[in-house]
Protein backbone atom coordinates (compact mmCIF):
# COMPACT_ATOMS: atom_id res chain seq x y z
CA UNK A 1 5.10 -5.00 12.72
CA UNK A 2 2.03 -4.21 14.61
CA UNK A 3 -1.63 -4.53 12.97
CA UNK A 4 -3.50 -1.55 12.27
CA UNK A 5 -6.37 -1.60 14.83
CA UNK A 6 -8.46 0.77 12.23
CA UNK A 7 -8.08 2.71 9.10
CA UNK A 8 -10.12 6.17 9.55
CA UNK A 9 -12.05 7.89 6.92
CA UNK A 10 -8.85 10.58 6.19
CA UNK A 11 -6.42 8.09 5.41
CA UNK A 12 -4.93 8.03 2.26
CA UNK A 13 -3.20 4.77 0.87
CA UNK A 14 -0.57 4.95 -1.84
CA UNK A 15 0.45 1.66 -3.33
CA UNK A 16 3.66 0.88 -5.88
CA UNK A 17 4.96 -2.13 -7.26
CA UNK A 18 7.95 -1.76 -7.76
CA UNK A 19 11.23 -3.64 -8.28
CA UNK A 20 12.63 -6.40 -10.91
CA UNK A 21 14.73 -6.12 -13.95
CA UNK A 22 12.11 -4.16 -16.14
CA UNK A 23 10.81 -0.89 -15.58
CA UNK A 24 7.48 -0.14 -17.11
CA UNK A 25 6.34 3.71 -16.36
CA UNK A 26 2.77 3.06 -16.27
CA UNK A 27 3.14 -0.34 -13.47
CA UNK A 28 5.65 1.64 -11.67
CA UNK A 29 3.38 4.56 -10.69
CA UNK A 30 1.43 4.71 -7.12
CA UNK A 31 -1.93 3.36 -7.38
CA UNK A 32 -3.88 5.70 -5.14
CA UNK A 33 -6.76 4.87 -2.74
CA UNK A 34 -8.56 7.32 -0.72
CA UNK A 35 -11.05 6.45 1.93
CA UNK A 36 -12.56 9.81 2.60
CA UNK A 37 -16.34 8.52 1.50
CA UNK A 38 -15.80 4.80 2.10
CA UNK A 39 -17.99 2.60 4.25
CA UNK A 40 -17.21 1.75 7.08
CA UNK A 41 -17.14 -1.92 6.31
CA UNK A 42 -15.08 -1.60 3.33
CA UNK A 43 -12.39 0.67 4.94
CA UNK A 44 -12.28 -2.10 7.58
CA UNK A 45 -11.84 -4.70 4.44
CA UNK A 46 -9.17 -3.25 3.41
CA UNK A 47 -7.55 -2.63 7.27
CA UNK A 48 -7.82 -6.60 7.61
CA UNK A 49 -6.32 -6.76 4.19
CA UNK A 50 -3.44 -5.02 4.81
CA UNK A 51 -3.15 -6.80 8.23
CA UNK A 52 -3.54 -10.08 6.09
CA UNK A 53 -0.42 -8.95 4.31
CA UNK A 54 1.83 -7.64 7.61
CA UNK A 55 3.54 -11.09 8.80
CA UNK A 56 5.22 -10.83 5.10
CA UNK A 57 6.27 -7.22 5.44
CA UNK A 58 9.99 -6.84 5.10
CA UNK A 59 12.82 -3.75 5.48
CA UNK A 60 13.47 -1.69 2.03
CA UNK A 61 17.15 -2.88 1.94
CA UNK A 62 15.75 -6.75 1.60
CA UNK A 63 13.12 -6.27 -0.85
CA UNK A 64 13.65 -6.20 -4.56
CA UNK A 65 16.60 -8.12 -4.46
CA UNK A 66 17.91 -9.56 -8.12
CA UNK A 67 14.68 -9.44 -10.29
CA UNK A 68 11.87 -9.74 -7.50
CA UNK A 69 9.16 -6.88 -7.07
CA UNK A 70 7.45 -5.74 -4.24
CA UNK A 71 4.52 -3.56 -2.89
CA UNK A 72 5.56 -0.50 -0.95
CA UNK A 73 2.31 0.37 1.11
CA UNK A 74 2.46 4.00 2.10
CA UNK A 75 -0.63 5.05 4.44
CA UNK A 76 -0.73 8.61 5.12
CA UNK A 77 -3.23 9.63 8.07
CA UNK A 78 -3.45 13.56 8.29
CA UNK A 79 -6.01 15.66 10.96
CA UNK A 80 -5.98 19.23 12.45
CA UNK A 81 -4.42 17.80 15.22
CA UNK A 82 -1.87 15.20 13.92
CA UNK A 83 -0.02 13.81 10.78
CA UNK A 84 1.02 10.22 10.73
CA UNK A 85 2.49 7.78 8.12
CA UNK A 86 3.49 4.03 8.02
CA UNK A 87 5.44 2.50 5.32
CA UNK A 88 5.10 -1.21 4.41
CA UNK A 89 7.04 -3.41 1.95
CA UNK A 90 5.41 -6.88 0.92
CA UNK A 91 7.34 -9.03 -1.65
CA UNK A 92 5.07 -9.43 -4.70
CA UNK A 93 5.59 -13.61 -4.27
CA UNK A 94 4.27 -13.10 -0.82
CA UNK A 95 1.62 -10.51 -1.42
CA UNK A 96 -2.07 -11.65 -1.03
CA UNK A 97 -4.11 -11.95 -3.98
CA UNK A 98 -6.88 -9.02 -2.46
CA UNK A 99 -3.73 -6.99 -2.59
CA UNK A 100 -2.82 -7.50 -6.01
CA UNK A 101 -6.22 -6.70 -6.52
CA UNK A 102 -6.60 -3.50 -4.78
CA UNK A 103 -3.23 -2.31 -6.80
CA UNK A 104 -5.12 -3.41 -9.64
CA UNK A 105 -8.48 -1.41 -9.17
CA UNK A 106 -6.79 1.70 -7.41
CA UNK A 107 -6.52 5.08 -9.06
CA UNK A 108 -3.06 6.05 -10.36
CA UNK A 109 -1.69 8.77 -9.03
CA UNK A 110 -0.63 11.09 -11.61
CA UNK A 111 0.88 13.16 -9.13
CA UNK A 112 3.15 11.39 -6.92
CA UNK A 113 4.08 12.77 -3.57
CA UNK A 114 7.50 11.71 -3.47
């Protein structure tokens, strides 16, 4: 999968964890984080981070298997002009720590898009 070159102040990133033999409603939700008022360092922070995590990324039907979880990255891009979206899965035993850690401090999303 190709790196993101940039990640532009209208993106919107929705993160899951999902996966394994227990469900738990409130870790199962999409952690939400929107970059509209971000600096421009830290939207490029978390560009590289998600780059970081790309070599790991793996197809839907592979991830999950038997009791392993996984991050699904959704990043939604949407302008006057365009709409675009990209969809990444990272096994949770692969998944760098900042990842974890975004998940962790992101905003759930009480009202999922799916």
């Amino acid at each position: 999968m190709k790196p993101l070159d940039s990640l532009e102040s209208n993106a919107v990133i929705e993160i899951y964890r999902e996966g394994g033999i227990a469900f738990i409603p409130k870790l199962s939700g999409p952690r939400r984080v929107e970059l509209a008022g971000m600096s421009d360092d830290k939207r490029q922070q978390i560009c590289q981070l998600i780059n970081q995590a790309m070599p790991f990324a793996q197809e839907k039907e592979n991830a999950g298997r038997g009791d392993q979880r996984y991050f699904r990255i959704e990043i939604y891009v949407e302008s006057a002009e365009h709409s675009a979206s990209l969809v990444v899965i990272i096994p949770e035993t692969e998944a760098p720590e900042a990842l974890v850690n975004l998940w962790k401090q992101a905003q759930p999303d009480d009202h999922p898009s799916e």
